[in-house]
N, C-alpha and C. Protein backbone atom coordinates (compact mmCIF):
# COMPACT_ATOMS: atom_id res chain seq x y z
N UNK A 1 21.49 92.47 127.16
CA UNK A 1 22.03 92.85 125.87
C UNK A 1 23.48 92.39 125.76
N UNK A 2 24.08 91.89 124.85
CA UNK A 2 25.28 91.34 124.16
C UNK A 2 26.00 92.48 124.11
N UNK A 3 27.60 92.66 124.61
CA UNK A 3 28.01 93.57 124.03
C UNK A 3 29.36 93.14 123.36
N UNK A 4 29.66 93.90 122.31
CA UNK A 4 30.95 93.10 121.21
C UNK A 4 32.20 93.67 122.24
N UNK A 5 32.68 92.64 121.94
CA UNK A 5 34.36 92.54 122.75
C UNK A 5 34.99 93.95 122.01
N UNK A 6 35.28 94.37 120.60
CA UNK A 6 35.61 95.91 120.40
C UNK A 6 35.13 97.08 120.56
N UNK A 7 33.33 97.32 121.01
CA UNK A 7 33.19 98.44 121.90
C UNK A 7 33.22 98.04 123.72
N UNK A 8 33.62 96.90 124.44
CA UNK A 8 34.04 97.03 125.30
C UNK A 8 35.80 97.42 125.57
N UNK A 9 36.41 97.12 124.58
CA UNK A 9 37.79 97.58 124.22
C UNK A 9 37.56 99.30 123.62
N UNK A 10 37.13 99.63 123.01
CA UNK A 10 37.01 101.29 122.74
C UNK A 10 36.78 101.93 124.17
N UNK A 11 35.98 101.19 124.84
CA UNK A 11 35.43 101.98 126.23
C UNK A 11 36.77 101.84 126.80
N UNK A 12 37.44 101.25 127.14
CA UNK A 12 38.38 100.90 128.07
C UNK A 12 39.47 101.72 127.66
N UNK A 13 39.93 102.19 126.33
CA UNK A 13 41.44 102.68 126.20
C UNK A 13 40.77 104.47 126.31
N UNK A 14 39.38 104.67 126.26
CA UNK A 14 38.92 106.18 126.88
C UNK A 14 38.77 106.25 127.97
N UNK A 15 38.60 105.34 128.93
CA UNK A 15 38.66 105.26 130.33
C UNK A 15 39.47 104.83 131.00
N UNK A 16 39.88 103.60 130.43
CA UNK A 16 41.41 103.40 131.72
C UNK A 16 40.65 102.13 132.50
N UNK A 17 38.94 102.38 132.56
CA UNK A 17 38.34 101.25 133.47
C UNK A 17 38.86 99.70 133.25
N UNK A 18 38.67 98.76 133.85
CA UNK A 18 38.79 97.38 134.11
C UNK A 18 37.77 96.84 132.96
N UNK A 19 38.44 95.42 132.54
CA UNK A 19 37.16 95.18 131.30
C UNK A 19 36.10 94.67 131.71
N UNK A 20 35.95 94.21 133.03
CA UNK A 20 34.62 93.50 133.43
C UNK A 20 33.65 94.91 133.72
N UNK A 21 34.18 96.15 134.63
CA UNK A 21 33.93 97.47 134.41
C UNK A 21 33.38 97.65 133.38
N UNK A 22 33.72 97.63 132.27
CA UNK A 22 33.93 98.38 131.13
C UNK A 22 31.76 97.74 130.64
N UNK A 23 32.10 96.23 130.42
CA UNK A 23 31.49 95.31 130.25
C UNK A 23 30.21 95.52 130.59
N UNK A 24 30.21 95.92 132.10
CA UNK A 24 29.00 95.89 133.29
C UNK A 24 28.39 97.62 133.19
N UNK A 25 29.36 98.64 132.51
CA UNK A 25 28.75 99.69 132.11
C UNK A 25 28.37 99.66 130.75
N UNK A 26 28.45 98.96 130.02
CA UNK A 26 27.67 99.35 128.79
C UNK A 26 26.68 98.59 128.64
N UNK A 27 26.56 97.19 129.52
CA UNK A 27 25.35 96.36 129.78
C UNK A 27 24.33 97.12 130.29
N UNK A 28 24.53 98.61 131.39
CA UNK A 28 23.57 98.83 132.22
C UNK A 28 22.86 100.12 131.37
N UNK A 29 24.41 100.30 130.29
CA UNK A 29 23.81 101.96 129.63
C UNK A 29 23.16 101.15 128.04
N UNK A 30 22.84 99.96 127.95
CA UNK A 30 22.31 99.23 126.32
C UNK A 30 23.28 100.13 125.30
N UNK A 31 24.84 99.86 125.40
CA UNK A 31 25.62 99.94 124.51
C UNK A 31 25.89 101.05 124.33
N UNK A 32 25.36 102.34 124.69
CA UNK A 32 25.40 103.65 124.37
C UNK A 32 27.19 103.99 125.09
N UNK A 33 28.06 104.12 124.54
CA UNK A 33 29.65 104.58 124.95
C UNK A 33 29.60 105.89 125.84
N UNK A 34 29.09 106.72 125.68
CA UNK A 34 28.32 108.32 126.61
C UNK A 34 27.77 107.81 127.88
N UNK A 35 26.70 107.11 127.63
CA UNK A 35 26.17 106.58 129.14
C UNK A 35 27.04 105.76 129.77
N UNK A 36 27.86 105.25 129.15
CA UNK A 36 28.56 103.98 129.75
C UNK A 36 29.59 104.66 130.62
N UNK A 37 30.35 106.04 130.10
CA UNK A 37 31.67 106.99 130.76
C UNK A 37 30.62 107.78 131.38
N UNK A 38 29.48 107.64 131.26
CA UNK A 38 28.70 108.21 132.86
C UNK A 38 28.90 107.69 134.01
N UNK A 39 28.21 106.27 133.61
CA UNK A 39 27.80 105.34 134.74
C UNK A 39 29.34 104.96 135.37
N UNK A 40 30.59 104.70 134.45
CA UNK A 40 31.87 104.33 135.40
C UNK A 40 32.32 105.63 135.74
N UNK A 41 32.47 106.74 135.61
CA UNK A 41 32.62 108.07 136.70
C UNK A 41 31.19 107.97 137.99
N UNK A 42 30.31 108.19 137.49
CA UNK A 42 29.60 107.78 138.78
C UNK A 42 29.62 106.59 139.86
N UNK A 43 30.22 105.23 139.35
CA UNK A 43 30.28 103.96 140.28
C UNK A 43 32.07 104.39 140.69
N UNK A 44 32.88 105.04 139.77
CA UNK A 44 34.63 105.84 139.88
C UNK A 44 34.78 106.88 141.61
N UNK A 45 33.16 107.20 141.46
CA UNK A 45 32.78 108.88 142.36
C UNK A 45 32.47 107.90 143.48
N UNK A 46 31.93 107.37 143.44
CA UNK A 46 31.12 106.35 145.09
C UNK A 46 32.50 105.42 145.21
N UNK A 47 33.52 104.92 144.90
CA UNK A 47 34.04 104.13 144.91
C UNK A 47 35.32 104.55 145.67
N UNK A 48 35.49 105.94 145.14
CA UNK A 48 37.03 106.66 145.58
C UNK A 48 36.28 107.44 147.06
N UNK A 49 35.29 107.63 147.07
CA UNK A 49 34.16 107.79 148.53
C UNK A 49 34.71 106.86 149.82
N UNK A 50 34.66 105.48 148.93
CA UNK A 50 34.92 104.54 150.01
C UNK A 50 36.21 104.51 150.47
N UNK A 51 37.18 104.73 149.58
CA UNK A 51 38.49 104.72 149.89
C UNK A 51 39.43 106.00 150.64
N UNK A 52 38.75 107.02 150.92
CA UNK A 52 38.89 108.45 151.63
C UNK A 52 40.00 107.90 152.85
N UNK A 53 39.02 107.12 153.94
CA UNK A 53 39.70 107.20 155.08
C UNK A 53 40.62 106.08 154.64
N UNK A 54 41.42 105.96 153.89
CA UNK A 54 42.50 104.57 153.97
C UNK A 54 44.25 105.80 153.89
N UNK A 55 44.42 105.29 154.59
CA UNK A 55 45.75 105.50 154.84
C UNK A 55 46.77 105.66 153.69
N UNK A 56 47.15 106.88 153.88
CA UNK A 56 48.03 106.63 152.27
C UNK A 56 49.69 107.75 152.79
N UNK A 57 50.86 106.59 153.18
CA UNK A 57 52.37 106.56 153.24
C UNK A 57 53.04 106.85 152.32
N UNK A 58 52.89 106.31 151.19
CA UNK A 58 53.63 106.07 149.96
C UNK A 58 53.53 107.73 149.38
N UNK A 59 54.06 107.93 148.28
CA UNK A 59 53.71 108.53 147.24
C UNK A 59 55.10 109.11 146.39
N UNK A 60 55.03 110.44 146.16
CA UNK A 60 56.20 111.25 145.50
C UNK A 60 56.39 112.71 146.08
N UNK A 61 57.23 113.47 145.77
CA UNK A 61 57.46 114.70 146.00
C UNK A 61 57.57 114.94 144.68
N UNK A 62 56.70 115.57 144.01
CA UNK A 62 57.21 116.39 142.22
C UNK A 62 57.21 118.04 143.15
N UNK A 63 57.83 118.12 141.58
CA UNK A 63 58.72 119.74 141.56
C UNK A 63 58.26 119.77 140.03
N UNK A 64 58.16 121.53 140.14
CA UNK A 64 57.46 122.06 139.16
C UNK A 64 58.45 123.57 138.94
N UNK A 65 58.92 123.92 137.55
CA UNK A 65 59.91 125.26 137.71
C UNK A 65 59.24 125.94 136.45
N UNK A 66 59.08 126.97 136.02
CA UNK A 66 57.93 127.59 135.26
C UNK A 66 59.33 128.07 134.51
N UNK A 67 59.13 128.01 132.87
CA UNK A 67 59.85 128.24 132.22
C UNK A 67 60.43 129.73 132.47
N UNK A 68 61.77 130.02 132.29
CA UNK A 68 62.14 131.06 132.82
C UNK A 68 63.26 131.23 134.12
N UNK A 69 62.99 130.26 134.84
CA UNK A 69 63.10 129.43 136.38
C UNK A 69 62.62 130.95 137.60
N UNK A 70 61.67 131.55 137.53
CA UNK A 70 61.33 132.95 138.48
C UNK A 70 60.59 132.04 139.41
N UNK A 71 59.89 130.65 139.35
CA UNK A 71 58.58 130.39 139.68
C UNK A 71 58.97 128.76 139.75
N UNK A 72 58.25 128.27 141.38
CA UNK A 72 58.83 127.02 141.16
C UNK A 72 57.61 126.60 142.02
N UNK A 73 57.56 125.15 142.54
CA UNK A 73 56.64 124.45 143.52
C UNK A 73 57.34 123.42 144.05
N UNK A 74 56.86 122.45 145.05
CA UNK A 74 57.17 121.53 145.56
C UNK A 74 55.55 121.12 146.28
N UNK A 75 55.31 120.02 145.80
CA UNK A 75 54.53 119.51 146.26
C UNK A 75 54.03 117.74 146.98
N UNK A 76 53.66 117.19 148.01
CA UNK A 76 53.60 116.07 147.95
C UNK A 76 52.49 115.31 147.93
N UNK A 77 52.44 114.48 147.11
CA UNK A 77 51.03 113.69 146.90
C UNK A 77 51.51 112.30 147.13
N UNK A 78 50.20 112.05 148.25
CA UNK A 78 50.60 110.56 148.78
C UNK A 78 49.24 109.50 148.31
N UNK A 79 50.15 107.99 148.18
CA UNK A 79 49.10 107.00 147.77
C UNK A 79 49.37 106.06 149.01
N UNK A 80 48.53 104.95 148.42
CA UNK A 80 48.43 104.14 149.68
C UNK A 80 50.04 102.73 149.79
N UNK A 81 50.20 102.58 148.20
CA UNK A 81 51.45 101.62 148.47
C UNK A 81 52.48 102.23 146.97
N UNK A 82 53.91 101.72 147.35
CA UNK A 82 54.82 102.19 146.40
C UNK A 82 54.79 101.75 144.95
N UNK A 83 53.82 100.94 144.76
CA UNK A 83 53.45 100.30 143.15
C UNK A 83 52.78 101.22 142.79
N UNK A 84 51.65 101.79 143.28
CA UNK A 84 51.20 102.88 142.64
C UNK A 84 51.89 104.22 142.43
N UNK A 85 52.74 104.34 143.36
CA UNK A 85 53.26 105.58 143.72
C UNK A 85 54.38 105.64 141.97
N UNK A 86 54.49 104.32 141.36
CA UNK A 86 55.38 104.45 139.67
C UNK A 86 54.66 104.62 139.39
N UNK A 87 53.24 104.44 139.11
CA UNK A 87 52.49 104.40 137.73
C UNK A 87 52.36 105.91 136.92
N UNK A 88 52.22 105.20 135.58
CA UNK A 88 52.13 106.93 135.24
C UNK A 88 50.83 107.94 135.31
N UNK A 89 50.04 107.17 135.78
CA UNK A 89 48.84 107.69 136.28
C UNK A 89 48.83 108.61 137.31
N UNK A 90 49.67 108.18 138.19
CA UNK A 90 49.86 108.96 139.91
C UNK A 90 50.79 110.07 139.20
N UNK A 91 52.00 109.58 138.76
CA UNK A 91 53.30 110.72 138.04
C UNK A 91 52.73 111.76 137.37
N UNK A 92 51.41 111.42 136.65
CA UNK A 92 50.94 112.19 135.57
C UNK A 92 49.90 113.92 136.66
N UNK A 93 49.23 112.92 137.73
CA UNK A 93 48.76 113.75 138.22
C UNK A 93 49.36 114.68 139.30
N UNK A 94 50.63 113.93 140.11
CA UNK A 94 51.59 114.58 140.75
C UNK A 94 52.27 116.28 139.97
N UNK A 95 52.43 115.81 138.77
CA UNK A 95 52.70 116.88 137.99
C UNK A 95 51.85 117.96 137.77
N UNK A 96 50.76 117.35 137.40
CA UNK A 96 49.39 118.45 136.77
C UNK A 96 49.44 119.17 138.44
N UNK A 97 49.30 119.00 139.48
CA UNK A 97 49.06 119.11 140.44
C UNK A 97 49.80 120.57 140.95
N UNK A 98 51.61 120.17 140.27
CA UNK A 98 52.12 121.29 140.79
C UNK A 98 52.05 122.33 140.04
N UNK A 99 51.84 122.14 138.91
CA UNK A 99 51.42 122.89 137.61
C UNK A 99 50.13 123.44 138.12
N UNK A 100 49.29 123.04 138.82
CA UNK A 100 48.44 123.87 139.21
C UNK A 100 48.25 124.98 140.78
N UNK A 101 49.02 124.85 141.56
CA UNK A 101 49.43 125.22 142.73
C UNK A 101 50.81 126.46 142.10
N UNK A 102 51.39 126.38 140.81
CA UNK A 102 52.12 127.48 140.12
C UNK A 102 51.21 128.24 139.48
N UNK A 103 50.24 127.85 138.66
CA UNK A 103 49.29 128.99 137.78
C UNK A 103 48.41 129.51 138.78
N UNK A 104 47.63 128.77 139.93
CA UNK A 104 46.55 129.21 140.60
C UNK A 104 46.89 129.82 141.61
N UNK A 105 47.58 129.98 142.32
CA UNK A 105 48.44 130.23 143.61
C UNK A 105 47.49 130.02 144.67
N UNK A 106 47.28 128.90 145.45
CA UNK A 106 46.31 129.02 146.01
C UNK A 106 46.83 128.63 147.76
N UNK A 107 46.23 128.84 148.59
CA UNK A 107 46.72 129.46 149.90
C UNK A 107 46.84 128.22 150.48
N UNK A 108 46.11 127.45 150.81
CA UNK A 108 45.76 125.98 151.39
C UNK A 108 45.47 124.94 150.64
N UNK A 109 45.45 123.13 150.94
CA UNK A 109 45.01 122.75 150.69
C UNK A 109 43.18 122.60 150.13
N UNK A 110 42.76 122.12 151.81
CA UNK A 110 41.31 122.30 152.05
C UNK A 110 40.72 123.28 152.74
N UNK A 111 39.69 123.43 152.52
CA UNK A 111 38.65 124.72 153.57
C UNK A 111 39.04 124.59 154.74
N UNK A 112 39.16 123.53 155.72
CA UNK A 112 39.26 123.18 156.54
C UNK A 112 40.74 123.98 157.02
N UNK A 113 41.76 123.91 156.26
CA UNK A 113 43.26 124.67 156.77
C UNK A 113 43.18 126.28 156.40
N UNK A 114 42.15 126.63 155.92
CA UNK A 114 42.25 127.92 156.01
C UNK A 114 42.11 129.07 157.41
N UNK A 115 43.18 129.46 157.81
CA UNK A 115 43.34 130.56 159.26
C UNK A 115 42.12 130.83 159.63
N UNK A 116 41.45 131.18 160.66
CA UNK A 116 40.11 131.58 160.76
C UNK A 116 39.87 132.88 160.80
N UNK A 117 40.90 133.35 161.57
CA UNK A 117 41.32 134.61 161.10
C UNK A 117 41.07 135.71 160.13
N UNK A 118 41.85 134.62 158.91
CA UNK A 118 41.35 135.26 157.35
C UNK A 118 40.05 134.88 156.81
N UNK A 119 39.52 134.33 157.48
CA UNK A 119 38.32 133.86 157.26
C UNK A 119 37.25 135.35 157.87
N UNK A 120 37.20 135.37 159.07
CA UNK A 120 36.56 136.68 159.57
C UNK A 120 36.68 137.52 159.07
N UNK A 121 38.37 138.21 158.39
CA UNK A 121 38.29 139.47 157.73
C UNK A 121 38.24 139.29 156.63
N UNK A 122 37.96 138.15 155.91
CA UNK A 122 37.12 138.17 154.41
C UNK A 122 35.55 138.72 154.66
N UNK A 123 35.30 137.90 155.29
CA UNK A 123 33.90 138.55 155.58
C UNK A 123 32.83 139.25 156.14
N UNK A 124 34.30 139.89 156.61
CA UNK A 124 33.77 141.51 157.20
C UNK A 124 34.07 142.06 156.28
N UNK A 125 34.83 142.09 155.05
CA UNK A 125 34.99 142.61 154.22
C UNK A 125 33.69 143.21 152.76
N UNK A 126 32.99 141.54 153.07
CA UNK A 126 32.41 141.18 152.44
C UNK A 126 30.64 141.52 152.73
N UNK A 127 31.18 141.96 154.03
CA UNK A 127 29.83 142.30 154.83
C UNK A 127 29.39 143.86 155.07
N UNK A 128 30.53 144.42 154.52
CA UNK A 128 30.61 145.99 154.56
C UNK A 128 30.32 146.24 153.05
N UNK A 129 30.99 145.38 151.69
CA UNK A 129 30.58 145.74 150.47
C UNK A 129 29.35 145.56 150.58
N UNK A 130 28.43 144.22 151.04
CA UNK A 130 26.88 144.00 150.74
C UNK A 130 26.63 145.42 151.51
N UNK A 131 26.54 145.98 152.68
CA UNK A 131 25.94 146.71 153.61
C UNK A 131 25.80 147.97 152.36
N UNK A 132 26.78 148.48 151.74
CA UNK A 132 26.88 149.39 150.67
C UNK A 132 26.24 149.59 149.57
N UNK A 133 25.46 148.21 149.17
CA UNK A 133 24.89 148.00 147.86
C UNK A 133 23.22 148.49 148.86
N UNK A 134 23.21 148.89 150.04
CA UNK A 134 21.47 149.43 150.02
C UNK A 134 21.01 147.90 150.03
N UNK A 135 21.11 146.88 150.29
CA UNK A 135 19.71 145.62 150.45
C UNK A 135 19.48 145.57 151.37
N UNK A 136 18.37 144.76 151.71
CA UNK A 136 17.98 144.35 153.23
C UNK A 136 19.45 143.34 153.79
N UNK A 137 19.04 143.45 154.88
CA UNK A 137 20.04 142.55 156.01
C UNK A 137 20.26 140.86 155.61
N UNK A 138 19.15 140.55 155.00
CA UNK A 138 18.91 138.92 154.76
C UNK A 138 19.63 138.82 153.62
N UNK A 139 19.39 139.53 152.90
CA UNK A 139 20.06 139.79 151.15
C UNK A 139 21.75 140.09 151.73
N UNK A 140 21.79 141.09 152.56
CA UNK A 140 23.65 141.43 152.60
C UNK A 140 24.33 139.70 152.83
N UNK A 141 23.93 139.35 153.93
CA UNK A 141 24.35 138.30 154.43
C UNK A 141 24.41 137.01 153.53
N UNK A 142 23.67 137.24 152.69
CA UNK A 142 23.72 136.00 151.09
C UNK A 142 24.54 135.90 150.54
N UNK A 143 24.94 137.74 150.46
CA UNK A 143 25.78 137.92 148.95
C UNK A 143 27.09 137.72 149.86
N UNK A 144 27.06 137.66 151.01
CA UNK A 144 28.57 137.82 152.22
C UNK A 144 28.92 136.84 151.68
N UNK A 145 28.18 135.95 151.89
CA UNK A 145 28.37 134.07 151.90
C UNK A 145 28.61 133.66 150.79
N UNK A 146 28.01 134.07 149.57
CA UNK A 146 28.50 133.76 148.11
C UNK A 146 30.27 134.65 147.77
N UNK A 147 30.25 135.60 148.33
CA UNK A 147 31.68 135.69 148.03
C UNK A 147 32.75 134.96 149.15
N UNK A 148 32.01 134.82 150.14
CA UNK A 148 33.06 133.69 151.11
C UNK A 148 33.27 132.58 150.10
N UNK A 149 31.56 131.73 149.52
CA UNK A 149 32.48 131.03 148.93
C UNK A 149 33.14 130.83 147.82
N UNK A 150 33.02 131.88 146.91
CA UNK A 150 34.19 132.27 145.86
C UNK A 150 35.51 132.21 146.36
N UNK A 151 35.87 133.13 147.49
CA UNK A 151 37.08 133.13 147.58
C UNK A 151 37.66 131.49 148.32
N UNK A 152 37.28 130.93 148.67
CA UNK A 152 37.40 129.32 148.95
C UNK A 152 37.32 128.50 147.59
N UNK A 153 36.43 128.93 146.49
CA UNK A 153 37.03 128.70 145.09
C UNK A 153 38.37 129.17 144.46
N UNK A 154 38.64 130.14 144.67
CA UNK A 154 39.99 130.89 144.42
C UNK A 154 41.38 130.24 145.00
N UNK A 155 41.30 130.23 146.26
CA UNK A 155 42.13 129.73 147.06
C UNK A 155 42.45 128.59 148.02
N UNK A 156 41.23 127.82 147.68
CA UNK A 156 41.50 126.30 148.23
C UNK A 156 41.77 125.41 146.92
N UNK A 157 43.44 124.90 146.92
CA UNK A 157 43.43 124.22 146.16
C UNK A 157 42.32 123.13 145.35
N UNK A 158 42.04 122.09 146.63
CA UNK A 158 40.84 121.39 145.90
C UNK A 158 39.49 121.85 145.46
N UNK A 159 39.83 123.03 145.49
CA UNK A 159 38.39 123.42 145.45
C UNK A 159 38.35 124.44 143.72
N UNK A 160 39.55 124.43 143.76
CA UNK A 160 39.77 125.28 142.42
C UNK A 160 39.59 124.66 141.20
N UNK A 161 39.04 125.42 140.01
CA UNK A 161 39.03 125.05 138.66
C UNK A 161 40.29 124.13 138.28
N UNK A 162 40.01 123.14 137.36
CA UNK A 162 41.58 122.71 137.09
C UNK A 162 41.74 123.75 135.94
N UNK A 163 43.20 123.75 136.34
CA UNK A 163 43.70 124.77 134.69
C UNK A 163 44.02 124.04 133.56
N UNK A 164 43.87 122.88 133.67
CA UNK A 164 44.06 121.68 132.61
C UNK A 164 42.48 121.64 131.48
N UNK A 165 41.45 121.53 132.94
CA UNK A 165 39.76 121.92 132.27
C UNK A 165 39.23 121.95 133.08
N UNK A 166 38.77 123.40 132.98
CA UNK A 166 38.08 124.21 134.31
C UNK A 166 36.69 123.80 134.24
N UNK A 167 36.24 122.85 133.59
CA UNK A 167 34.71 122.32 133.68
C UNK A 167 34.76 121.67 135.16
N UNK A 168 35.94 120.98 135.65
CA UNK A 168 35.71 120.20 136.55
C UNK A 168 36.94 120.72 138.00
N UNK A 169 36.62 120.42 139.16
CA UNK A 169 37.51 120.99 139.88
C UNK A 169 38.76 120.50 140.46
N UNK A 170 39.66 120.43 141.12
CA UNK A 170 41.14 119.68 141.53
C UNK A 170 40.54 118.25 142.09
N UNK A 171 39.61 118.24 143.00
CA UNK A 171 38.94 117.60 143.87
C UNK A 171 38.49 116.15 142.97
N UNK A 172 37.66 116.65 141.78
CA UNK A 172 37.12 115.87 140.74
C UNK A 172 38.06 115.60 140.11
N UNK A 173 39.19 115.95 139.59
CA UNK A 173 40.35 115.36 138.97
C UNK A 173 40.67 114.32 139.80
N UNK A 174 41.09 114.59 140.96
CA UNK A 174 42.01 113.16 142.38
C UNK A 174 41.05 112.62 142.03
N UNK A 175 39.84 112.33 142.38
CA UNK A 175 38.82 111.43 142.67
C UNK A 175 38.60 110.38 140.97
N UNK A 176 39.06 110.96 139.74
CA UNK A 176 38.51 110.58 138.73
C UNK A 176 40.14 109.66 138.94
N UNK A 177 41.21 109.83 139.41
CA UNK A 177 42.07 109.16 139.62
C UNK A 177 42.38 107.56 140.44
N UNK A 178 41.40 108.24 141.69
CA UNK A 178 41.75 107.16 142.60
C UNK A 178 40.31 105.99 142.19
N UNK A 179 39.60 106.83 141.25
CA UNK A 179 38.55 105.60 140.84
C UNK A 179 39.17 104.49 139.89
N UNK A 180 40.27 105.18 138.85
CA UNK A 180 41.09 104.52 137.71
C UNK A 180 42.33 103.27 138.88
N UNK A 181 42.90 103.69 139.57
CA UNK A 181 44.02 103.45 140.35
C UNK A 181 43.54 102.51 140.82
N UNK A 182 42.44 102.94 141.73
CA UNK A 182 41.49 101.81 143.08
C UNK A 182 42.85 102.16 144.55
N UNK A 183 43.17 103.82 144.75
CA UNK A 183 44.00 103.39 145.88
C UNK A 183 43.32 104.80 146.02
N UNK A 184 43.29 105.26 147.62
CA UNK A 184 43.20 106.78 148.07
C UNK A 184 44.59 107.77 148.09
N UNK A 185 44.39 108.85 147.49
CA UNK A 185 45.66 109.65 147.32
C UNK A 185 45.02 111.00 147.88
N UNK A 186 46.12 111.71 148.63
CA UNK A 186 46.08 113.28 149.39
C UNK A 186 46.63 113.56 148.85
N UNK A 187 46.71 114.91 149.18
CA UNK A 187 48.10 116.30 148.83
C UNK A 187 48.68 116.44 150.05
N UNK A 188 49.30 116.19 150.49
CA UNK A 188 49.67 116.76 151.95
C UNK A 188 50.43 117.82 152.08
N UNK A 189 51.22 118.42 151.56
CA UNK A 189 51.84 119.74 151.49
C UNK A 189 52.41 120.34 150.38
N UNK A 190 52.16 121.31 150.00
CA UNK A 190 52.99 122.37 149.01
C UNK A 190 53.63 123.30 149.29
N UNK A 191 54.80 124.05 149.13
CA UNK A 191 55.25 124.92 148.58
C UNK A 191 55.66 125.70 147.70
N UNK A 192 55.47 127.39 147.60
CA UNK A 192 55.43 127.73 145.94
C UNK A 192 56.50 128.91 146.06
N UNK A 193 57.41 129.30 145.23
CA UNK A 193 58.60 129.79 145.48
C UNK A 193 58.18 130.56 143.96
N UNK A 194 58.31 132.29 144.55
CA UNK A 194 58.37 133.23 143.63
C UNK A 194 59.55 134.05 143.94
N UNK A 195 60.67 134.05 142.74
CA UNK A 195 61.57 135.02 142.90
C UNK A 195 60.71 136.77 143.06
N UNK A 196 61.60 136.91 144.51
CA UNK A 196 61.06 138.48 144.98
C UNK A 196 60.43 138.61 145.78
N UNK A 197 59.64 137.36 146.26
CA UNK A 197 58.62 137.79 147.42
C UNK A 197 58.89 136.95 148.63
């Protein structure tokens, strides 16, 4: 199927994709613009997959101060080279980023850095409320595990709702990034500064 050079240009200034991208998704979706911002988030999702383990030096330190100044962040998000590290793509999400580590307050990066510690007495916690609700043993231990992993929704950054649009999570934001970019980007550390505590 033929596709006109101005809905491969419409696709592109809603996506950000490459025009041969752009081109090769609406060839595969027969012109449909919906299928087409399917298919380049899905080839965006396998793509930023591949780029995980690449090394990423570069980036920024943004700072975030919540009107008022009670409430602040520091956060660093790294890319793989200093050209990306201007674009306003990376700047744009560096920001959203600390803006979200201020509204969400969330404890860690990944699952993986969470204490184990707090991990056990979540869910002994969690294992004494099921024990209370009267179910069998198989049932307590379900509902243990569904609030373990709520609270790993709550408090693992990537794992949290964005507060920008909670349809999708921190995780799916980076990734819808480094598919646009074509470079791998982390968070590597935050800090969140509340006057009083």
């Amino acid at each position: 199927m033929a596709v006109s050079a101005d809905v491969v240009k419409q696709l592109r200034e809603q996506t950000g994709a490459g025009i041969m991208d752009c081109k090769a998704a609406l060839t595969a979706s027969d012109g449909d613009i919906d299928k087409a911002i399917e298919w380049l988030r899905k080839k965006g999702a396998a793509s930023a997959e591949k780029k995980s383990g690449r090394a990423t030096n570069e980036g920024v330190v943004e700072a975030y101060i919540h009107p008022g100044s009670r409430l602040g962040v520091l956060i660093e998000v790294n890319c793989e080279t200093d050209f990306v590290a201007k674009t306003e793509a990376f700047k744009t999400l560096a920001k959203d980023l600390a803006m979200q580590v201020a509204a969400a307050n969330p404890r860690v990066i990944k699952r993986e850095d969470m204490p184990q510690d707090v991990v056990a007495k979540e869910m002994e916690i969690y294992r004494t409320q099921a024990s209370n609700e009267n179910k069998p043993a198989s049932v307590q231990e379900r509902i243990a595990q569904g609030k373990l992993e709520k609270f790993y929704q709550e408090s693992v950054l990537l794992e949290q709702n964005f507060i920008k649009d909670p349809t999708r999570t921190v995780t799916q934001v980076i990734t819808e990034v480094i598919a646009k970019i074509g470079e791998n980007i982390t968070v590597r550390r935050f800090v969140r500064f509340h006057l009083g505590e």
